[in-house]
C-alpha atoms as a PDB file:
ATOM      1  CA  UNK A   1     -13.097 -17.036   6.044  1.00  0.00           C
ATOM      2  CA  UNK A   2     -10.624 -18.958   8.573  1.00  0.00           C
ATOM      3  CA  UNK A   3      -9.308 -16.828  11.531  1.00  0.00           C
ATOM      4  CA  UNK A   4      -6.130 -19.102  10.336  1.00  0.00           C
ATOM      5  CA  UNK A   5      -6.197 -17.930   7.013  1.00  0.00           C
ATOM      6  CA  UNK A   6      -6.443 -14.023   8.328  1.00  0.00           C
ATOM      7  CA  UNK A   7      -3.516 -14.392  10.770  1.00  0.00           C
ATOM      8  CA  UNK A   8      -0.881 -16.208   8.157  1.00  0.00           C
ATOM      9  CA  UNK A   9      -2.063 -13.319   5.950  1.00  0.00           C
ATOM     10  CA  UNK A  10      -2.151 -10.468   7.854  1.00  0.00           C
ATOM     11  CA  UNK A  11       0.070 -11.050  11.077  1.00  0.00           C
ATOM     12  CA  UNK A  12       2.109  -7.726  10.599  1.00  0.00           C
ATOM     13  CA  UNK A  13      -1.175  -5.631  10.481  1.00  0.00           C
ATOM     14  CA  UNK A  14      -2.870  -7.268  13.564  1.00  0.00           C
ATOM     15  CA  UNK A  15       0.660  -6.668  15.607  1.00  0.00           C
ATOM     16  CA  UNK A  16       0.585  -3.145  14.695  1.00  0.00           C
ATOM     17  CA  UNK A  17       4.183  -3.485  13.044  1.00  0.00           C
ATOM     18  CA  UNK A  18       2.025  -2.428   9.589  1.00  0.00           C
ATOM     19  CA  UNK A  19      -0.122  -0.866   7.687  1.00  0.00           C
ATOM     20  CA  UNK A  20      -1.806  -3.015   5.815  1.00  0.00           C
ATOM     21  CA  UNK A  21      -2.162  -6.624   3.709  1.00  0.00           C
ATOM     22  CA  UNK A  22      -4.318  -8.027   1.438  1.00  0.00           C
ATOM     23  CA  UNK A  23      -5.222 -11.135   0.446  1.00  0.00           C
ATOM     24  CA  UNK A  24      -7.886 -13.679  -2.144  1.00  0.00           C
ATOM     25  CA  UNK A  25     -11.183 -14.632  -0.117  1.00  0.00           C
ATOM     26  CA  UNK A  26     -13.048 -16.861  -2.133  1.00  0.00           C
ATOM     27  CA  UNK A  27     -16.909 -16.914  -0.555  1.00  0.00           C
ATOM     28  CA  UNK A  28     -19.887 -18.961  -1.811  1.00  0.00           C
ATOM     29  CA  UNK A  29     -22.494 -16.112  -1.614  1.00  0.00           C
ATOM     30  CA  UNK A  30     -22.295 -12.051  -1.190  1.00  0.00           C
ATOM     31  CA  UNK A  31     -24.560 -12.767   1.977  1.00  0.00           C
ATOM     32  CA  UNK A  32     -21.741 -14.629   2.995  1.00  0.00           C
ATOM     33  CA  UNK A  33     -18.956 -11.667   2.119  1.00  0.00           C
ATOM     34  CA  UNK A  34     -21.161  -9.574   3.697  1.00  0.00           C
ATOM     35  CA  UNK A  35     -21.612 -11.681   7.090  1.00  0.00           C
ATOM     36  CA  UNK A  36     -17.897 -12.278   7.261  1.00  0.00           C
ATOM     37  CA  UNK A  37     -16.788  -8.582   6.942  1.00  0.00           C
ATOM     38  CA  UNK A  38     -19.218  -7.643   9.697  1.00  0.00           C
ATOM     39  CA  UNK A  39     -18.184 -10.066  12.226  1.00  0.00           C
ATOM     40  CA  UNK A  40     -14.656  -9.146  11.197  1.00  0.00           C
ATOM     41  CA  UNK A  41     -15.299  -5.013  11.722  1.00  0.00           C
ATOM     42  CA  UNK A  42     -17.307  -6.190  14.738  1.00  0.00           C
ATOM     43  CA  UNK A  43     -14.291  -8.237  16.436  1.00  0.00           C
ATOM     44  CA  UNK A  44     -11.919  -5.726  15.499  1.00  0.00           C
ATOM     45  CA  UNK A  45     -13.486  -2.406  15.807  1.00  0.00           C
ATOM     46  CA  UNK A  46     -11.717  -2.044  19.641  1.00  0.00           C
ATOM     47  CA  UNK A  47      -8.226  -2.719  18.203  1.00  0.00           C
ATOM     48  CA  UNK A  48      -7.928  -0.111  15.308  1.00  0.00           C
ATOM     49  CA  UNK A  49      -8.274  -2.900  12.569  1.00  0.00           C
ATOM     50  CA  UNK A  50     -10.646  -2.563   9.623  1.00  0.00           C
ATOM     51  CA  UNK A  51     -12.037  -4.924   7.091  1.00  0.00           C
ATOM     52  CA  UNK A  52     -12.824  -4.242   3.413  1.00  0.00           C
ATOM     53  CA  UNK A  53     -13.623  -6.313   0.252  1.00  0.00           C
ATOM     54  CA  UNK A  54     -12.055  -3.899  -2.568  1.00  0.00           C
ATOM     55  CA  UNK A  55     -12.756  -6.160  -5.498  1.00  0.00           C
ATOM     56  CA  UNK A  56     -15.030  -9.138  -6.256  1.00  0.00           C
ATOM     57  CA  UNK A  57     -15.053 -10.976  -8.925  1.00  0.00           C
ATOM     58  CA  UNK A  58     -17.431 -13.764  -9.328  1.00  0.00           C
ATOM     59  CA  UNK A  59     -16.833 -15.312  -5.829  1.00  0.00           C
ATOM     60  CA  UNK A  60     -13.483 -14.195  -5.103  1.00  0.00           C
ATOM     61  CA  UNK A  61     -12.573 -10.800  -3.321  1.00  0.00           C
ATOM     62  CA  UNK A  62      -9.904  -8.812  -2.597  1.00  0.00           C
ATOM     63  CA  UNK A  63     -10.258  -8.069   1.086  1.00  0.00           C
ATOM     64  CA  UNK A  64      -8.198  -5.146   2.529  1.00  0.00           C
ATOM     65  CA  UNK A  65      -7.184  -5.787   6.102  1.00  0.00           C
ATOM     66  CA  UNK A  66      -5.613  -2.711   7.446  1.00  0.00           C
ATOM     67  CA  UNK A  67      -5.272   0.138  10.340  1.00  0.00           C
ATOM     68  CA  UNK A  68      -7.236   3.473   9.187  1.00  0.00           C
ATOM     69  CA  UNK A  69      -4.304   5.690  11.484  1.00  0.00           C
ATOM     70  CA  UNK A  70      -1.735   4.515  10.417  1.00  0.00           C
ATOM     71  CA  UNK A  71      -2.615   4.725   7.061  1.00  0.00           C
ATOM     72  CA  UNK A  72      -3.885   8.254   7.613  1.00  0.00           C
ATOM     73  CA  UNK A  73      -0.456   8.493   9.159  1.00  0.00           C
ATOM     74  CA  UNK A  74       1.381   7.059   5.965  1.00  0.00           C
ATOM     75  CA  UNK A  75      -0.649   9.630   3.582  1.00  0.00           C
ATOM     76  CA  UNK A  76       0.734  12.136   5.274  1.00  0.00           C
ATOM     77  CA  UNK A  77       3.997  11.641   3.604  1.00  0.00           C
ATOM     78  CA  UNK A  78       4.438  14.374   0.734  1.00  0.00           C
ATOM     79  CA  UNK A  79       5.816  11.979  -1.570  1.00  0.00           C
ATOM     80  CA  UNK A  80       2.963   9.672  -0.659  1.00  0.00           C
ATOM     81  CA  UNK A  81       0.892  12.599  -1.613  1.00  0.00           C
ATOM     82  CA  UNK A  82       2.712  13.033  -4.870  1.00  0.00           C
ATOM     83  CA  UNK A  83       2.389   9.715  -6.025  1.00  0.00           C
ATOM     84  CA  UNK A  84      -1.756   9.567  -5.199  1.00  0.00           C
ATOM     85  CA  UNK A  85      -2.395  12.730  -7.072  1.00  0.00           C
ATOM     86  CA  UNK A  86       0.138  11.741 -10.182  1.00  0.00           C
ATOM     87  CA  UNK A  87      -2.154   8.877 -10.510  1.00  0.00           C
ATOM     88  CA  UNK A  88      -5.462  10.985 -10.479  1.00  0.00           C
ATOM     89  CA  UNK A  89      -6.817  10.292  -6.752  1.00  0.00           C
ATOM     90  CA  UNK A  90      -8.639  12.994  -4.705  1.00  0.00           C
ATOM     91  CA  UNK A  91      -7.079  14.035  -1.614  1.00  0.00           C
ATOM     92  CA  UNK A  92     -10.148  14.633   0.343  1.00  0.00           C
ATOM     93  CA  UNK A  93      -9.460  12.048   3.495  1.00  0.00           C
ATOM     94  CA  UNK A  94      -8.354   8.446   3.401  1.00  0.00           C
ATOM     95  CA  UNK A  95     -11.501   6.835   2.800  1.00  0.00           C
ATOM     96  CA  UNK A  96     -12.048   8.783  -0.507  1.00  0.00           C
ATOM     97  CA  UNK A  97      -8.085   7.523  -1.122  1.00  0.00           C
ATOM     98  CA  UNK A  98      -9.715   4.028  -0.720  1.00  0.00           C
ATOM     99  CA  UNK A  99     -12.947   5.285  -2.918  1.00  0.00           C
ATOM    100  CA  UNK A 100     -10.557   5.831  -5.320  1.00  0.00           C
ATOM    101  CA  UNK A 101      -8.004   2.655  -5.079  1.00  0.00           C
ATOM    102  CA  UNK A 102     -11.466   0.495  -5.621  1.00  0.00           C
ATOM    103  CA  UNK A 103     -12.489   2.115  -8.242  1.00  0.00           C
ATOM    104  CA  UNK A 104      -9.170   1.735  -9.919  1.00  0.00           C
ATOM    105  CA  UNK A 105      -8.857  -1.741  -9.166  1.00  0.00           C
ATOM    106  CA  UNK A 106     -12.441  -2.590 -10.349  1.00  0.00           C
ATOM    107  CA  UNK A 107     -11.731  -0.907 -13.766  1.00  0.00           C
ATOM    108  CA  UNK A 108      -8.018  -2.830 -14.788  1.00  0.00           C
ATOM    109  CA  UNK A 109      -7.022  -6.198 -14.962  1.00  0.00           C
ATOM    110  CA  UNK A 110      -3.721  -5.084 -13.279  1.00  0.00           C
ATOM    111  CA  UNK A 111      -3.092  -3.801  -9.489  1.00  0.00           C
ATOM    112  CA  UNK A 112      -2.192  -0.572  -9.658  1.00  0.00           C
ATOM    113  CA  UNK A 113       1.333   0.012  -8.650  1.00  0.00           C
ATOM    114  CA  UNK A 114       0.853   2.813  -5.984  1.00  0.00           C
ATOM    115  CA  UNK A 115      -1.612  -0.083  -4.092  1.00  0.00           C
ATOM    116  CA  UNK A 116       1.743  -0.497  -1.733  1.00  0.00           C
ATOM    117  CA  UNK A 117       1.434   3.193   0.199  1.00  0.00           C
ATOM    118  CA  UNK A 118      -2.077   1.019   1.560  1.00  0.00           C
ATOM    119  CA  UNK A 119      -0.375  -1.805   2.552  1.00  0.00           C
ATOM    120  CA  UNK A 120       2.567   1.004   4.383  1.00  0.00           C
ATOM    121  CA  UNK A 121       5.353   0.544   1.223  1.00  0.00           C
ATOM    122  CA  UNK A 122       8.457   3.323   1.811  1.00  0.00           C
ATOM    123  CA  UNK A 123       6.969   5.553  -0.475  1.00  0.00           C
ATOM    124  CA  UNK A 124      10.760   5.953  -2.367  1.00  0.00           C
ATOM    125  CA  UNK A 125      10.222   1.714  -3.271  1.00  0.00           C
ATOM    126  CA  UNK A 126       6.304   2.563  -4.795  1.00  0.00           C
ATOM    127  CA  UNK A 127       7.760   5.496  -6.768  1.00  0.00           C
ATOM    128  CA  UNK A 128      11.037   3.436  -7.932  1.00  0.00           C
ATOM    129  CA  UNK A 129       8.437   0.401  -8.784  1.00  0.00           C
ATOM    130  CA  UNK A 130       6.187   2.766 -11.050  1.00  0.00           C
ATOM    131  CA  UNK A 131       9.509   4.412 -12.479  1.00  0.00           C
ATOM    132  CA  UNK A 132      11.176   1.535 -13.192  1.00  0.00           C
ATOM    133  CA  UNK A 133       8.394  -0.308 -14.727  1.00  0.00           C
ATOM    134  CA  UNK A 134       9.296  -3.501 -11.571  1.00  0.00           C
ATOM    135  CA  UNK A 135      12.831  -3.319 -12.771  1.00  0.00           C
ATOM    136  CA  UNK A 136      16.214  -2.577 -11.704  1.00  0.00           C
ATOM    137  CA  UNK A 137      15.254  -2.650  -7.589  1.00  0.00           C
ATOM    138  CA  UNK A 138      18.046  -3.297  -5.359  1.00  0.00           C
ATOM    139  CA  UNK A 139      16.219  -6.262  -3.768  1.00  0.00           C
ATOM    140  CA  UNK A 140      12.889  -8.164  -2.965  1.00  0.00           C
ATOM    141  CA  UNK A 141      10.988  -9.088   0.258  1.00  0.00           C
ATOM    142  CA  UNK A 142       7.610  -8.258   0.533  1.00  0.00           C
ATOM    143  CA  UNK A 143       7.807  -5.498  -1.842  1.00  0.00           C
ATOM    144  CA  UNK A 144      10.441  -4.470  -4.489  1.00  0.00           C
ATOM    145  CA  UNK A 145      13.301  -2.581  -3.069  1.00  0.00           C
ATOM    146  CA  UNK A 146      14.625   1.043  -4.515  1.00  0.00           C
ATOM    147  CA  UNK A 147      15.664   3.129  -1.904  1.00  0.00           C
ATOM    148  CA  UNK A 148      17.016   1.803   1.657  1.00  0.00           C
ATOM    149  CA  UNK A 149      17.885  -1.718   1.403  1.00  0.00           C
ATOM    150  CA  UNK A 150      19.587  -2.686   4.413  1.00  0.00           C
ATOM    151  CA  UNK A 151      15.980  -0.899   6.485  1.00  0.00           C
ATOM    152  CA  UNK A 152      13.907  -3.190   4.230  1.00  0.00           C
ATOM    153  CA  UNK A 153      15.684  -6.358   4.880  1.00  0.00           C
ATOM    154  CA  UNK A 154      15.443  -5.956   8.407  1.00  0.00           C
ATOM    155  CA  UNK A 155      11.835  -4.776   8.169  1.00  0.00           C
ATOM    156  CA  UNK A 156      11.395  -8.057   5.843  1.00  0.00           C
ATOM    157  CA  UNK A 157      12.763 -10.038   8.688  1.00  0.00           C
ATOM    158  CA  UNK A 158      11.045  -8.756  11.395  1.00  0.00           C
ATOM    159  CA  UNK A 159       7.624  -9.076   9.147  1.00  0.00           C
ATOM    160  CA  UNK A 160       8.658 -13.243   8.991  1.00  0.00           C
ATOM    161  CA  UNK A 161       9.450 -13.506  12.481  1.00  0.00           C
ATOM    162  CA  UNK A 162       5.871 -11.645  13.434  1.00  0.00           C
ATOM    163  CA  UNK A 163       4.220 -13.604  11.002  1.00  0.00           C
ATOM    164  CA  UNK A 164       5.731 -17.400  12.167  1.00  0.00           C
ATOM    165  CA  UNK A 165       5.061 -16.356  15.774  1.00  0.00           C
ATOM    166  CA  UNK A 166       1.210 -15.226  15.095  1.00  0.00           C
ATOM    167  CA  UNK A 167       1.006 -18.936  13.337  1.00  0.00           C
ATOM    168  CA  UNK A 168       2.382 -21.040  16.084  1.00  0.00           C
ATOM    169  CA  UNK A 169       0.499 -18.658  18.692  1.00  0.00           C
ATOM    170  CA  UNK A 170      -2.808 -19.265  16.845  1.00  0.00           C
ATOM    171  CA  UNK A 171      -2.095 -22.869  16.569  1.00  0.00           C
ATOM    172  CA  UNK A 172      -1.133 -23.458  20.378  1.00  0.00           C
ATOM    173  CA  UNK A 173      -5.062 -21.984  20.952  1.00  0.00           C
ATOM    174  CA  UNK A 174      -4.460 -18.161  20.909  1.00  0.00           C
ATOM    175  CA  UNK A 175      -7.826 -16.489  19.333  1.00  0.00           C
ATOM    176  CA  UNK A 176      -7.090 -14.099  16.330  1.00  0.00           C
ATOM    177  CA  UNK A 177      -8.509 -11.483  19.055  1.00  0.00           C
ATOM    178  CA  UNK A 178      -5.783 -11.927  21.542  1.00  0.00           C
ATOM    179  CA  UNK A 179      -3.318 -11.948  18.765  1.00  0.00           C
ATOM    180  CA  UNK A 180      -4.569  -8.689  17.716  1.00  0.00           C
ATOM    181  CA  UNK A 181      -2.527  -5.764  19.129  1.00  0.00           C
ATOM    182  CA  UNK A 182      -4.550  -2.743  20.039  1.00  0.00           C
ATOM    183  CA  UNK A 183      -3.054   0.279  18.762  1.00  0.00           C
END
């Protein structure tokens, strides 16, 4: 896996502007998963970031680059809460919440919809998703807008400015370390 490929993916999360992203890693071996997520946990242990594979598939995983307080932060959120238990998880502690997301993503086809309160979704937009069955939202960024949409748009922007300055940063010679904000 490219350091590249993890800061076009994930610049938000390694700023510390949010919780979470996840992205398609495609690996020839699970020695070689394995050896990348270690390095990965090993570089960003000091900075708050974690690495996880949630699915594989063949030799493609989806790897779940994200901050374990904010999310514990995030799951805090009563509605948050709501929305977990609704869909059957057990509120033990954020890594069971993960447990749980993994399991559910191992046994469908489909992502299911509450995956955005990991990836730090306005709990109102995950809610409106599931209710409205993806329809009817006010507008789309990188999620699907229900509740405040002139917040998300600027959150949106600010997500594309992070994300184009991580890029040209990395390019100019900045190591994904250095780009990653310790929080």
């Amino acid at each position: 896996m490219s350091d590249e490929m993890i800061v076009r993916y994930c610049a938000p999360t390694l700023a510390g502007m949010k919780t979470g992203n996840m992205f398609t890693y495609h690996f020839e071996n699970l020695s070689e998963l394995c050896n990348t997520m270690r390095r990965l946990n090993t570089l960003f242990r000091e900075k708050g970031v974690r690495v996880l594979p949630l699915r594989y598939q063949k030799n493609s995983a989806l790897i779940y680059l994200y901050r374990p307080s904010k999310l514990s932060k995030d799951l805090e959120d009563d509605m948050a809460r709501n929305i977990l238990r609704e869909c059957g998880y057990c509120m033990t502690s954020p890594q069971s919440l993960i447990r749980n997301l993994m399991t559910r993503l191992n046994s469908c086809d489909a992502f299911p919809h509450e995956i955005g309160l990991f990836l730090g979704y306005p709990p109102e937009d995950v809610l409106g998703f599931i209710q409205n069955q993806a329809r009817g939202y006010k507008c789309v960024g990188y999620w699907k807008v229900y509740g405040d949409e002139e917040k998300a748009k600027k959150i949106f922007e600010r997500y594309k400015r992070c994300t184009s300055t991580y890029c040209r940063c990395y390019m100019k010679g900045s190591s994904i370390e250095r780009l990653t904000v310790a929080v």
